[in-house]
N, C-alpha and C. Protein backbone atom coordinates (compact mmCIF):
# COMPACT_ATOMS: atom_id res chain seq x y z
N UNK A 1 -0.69 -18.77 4.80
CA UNK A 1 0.30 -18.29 3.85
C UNK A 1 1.39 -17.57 4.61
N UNK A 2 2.38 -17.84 4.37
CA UNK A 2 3.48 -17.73 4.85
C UNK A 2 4.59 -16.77 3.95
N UNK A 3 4.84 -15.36 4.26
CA UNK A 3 5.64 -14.87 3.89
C UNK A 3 6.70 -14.30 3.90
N UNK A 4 8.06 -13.78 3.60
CA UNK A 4 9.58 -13.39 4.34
C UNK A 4 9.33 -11.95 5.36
N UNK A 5 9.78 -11.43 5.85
CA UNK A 5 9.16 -10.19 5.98
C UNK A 5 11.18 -9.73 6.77
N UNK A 6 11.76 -8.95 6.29
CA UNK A 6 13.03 -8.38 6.27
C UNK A 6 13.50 -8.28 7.64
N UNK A 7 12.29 -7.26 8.13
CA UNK A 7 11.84 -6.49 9.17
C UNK A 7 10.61 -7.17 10.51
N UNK A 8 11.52 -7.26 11.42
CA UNK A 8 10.47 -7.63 12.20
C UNK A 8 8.95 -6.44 12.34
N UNK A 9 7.37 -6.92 12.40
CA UNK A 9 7.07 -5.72 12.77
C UNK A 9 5.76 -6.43 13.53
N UNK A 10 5.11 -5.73 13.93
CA UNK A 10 4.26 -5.60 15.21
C UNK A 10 2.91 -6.36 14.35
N UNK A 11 2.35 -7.17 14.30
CA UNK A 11 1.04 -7.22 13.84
C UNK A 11 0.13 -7.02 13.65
N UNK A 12 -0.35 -6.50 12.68
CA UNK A 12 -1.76 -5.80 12.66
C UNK A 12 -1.75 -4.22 12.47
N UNK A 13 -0.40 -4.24 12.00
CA UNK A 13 0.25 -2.80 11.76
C UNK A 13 0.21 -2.38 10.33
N UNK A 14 -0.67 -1.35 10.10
CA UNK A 14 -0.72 -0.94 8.66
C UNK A 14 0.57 -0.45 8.57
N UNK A 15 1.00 -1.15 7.05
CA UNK A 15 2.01 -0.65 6.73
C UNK A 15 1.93 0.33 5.17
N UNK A 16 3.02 1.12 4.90
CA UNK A 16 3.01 2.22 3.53
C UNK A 16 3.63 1.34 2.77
N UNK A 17 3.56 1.47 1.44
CA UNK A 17 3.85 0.50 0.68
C UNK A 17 5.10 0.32 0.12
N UNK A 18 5.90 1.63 0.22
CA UNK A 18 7.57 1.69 0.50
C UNK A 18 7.84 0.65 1.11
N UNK A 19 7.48 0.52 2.49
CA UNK A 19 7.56 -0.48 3.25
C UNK A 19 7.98 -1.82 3.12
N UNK A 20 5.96 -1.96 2.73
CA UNK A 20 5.88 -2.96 2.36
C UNK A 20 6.67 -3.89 1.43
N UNK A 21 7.22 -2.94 0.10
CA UNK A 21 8.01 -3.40 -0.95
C UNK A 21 9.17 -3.80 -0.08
N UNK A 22 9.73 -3.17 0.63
CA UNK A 22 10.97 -3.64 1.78
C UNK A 22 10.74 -5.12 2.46
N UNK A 23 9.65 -5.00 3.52
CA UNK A 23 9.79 -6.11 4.00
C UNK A 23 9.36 -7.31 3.11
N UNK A 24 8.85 -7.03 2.10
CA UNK A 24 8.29 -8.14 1.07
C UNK A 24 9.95 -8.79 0.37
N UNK A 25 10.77 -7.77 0.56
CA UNK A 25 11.87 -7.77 -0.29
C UNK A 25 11.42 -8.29 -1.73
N UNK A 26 10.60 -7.55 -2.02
CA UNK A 26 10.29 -7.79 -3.57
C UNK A 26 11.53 -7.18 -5.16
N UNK A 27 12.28 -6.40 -4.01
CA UNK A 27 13.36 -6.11 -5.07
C UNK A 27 12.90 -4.73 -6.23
N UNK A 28 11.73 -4.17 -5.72
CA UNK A 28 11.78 -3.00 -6.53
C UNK A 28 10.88 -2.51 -5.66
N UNK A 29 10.60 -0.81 -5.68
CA UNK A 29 10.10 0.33 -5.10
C UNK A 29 8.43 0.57 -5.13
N UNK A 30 7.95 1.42 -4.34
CA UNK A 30 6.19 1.81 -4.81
C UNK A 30 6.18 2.02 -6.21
N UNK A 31 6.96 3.10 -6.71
CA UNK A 31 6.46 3.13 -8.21
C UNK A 31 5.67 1.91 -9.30
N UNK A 32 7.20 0.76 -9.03
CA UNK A 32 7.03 -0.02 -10.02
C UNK A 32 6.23 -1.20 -9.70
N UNK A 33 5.74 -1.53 -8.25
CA UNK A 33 4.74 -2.38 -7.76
C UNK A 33 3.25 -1.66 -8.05
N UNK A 34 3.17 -0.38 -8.05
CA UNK A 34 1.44 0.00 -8.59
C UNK A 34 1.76 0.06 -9.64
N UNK A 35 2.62 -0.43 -10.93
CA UNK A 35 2.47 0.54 -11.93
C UNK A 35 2.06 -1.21 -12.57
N UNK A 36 2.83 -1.97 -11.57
CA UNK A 36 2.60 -3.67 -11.95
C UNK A 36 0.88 -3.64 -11.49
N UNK A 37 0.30 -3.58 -10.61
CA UNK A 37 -0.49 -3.81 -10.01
C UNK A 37 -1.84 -2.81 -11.06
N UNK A 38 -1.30 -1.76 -11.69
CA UNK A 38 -1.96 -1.17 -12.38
C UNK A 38 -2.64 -1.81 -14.03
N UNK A 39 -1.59 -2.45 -14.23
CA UNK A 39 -1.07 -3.06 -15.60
C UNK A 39 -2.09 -4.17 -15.79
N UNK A 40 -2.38 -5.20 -13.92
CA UNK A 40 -2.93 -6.42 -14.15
C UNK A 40 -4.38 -6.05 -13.80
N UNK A 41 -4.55 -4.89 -13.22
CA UNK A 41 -6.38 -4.06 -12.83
C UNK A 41 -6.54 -4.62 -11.83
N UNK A 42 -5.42 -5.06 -10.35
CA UNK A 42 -5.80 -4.84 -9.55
C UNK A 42 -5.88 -3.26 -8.66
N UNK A 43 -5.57 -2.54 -9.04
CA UNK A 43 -5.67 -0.90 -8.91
C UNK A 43 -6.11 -0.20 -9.97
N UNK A 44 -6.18 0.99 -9.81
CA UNK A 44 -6.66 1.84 -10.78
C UNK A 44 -6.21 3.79 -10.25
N UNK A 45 -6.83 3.80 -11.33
CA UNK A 45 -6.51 5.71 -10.54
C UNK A 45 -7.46 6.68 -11.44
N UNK A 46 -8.19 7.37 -10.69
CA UNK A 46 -9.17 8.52 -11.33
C UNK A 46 -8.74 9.43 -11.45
N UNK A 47 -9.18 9.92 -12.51
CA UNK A 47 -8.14 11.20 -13.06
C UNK A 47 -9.05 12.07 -12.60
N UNK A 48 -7.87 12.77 -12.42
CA UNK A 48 -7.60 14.38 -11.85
C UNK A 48 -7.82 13.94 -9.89
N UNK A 49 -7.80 13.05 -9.47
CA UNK A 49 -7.71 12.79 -8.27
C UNK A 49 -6.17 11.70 -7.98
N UNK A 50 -5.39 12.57 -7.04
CA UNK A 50 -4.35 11.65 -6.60
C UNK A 50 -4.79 10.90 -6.25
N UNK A 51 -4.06 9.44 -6.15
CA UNK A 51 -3.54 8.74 -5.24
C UNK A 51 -3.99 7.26 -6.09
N UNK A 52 -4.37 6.07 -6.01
CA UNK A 52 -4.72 4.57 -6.37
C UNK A 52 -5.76 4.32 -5.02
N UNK A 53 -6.85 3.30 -6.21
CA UNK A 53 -7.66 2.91 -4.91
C UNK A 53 -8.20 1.11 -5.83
N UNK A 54 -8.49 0.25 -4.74
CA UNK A 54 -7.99 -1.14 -5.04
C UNK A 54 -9.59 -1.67 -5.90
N UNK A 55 -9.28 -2.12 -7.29
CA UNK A 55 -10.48 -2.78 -7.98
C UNK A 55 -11.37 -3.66 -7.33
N UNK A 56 -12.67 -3.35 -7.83
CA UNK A 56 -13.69 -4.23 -7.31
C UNK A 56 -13.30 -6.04 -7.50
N UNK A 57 -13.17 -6.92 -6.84
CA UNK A 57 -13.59 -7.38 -5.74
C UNK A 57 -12.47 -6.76 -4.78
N UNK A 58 -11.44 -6.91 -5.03
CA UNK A 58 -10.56 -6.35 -3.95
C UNK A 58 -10.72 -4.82 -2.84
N UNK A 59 -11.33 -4.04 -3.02
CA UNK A 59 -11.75 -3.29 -2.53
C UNK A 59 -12.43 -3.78 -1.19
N UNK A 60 -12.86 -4.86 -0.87
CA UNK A 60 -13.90 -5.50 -0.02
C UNK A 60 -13.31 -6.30 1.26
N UNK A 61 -12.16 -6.23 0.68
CA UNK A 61 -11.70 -7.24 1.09
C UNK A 61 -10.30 -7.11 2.46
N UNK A 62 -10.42 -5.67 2.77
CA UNK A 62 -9.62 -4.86 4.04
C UNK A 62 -8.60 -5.10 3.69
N UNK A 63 -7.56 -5.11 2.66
CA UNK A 63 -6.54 -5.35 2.08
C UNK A 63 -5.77 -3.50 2.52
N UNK A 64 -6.91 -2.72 2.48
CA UNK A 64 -5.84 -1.17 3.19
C UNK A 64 -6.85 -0.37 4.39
N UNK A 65 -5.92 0.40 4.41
CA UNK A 65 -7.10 0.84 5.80
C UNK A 65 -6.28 2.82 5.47
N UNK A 66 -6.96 3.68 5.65
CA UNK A 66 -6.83 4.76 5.16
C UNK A 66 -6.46 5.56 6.62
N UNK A 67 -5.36 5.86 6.95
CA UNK A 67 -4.71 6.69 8.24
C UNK A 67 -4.48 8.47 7.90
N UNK A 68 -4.49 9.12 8.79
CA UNK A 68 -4.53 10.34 8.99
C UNK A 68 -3.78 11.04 9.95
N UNK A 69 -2.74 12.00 9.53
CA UNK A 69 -1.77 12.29 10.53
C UNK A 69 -2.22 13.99 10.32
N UNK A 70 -1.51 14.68 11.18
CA UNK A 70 -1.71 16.26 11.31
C UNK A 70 -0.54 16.56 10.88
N UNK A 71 0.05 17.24 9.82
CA UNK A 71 1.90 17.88 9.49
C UNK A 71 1.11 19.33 9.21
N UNK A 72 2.80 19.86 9.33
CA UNK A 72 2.71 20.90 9.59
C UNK A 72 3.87 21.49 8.05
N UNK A 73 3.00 22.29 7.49
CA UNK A 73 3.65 23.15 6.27
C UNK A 73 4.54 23.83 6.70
N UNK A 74 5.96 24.16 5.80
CA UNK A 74 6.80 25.05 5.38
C UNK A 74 6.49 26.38 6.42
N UNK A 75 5.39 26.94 6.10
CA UNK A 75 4.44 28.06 6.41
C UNK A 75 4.27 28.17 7.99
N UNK A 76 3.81 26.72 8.81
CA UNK A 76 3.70 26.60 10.05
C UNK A 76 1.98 26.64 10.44
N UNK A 77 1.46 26.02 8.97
CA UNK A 77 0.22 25.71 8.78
C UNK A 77 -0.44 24.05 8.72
N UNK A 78 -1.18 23.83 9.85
CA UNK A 78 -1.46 22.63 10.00
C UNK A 78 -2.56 21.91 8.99
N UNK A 79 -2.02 20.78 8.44
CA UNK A 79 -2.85 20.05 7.50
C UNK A 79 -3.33 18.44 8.18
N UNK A 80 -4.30 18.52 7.64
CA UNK A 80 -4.68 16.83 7.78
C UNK A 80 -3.93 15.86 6.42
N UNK A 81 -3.14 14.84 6.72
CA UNK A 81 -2.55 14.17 5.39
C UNK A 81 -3.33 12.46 5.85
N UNK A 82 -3.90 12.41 4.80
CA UNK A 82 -4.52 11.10 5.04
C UNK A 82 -3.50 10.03 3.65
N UNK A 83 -3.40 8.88 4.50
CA UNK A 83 -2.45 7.86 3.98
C UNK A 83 -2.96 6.55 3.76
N UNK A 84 -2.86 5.50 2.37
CA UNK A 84 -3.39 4.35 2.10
C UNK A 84 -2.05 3.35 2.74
N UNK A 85 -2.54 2.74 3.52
CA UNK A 85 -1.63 1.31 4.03
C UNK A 85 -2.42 0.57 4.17
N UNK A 86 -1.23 -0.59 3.84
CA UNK A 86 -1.75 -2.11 3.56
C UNK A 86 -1.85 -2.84 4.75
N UNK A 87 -2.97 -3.57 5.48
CA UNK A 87 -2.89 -4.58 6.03
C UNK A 87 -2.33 -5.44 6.57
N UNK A 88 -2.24 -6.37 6.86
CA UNK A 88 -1.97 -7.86 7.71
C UNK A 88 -1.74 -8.57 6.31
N UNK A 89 -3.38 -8.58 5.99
CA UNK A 89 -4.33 -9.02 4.98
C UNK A 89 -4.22 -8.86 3.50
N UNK A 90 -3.65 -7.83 3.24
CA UNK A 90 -3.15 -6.87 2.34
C UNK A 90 -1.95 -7.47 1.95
N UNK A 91 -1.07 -7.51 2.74
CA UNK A 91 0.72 -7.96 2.79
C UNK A 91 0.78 -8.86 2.17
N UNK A 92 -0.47 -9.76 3.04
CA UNK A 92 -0.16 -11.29 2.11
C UNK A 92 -0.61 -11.65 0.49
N UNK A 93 -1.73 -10.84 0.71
CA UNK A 93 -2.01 -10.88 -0.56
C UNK A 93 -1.38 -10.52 -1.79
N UNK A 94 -0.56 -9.18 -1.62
CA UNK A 94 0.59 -9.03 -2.33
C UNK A 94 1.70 -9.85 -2.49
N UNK A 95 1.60 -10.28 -1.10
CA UNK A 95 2.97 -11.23 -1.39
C UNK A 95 2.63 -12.45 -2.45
N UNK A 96 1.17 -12.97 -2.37
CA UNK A 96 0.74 -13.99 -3.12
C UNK A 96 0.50 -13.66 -4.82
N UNK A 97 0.72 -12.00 -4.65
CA UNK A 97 0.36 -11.68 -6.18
C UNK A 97 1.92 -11.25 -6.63
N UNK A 98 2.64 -11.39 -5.79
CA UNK A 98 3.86 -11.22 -6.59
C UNK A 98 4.60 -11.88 -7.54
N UNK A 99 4.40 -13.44 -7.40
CA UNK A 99 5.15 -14.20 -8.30
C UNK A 99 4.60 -14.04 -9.92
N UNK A 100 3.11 -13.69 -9.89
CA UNK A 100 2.31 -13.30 -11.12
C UNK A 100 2.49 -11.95 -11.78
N UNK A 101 3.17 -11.03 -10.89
CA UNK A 101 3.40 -9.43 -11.81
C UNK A 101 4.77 -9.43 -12.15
């Protein structure tokens, strides 16, 4: 499967889904791609916990991989921020679920 990608990028490079919506050039933002992706139950979201995490079978299937950076607060207080990006694997698959949302 073969998809456009805007942006040249390195392979095998998790990407954020800002991003992703970019190099997909899907023509609209994160919001409105999970809120699509929400709509058809390939995502979901547990309440009172941030963030989206990907419906069973998809979950299985290494479509994201969960990264962790160290930032530093306002304050000059160090946090761990852990981040959901998409795949190789992931990319395409979106790209293949795009013509359907």
């Amino acid at each position: 499967l073969h998809y456009p990608l805007r942006r040249q990028r390195q392979m095998c490079k998790e990407t954020a889904t800002e991003q992703l919506c970019k190099d997909l050039g899907l023509g609209y933002g994160t919001k409105i791609l999970l809120k699509k992706l929400e709509e058809k139950k390939y995502i979901y979201r547990r309440p009172g916990i941030k963030g989206w995490y990907l419906s069973s079978p998809y979950d299985k299937e290494g479509y994201t991989k969960v990264t962790s950076a160290v930032v530093t607060d306002k304050h000059g207080n160090k946090h761990i921020k852990n981040q959901k990006k998409w795949t190789e694997s992931g990319k395409h698959w979106i790209w293949s679920l795009s013509k359907k949302l």
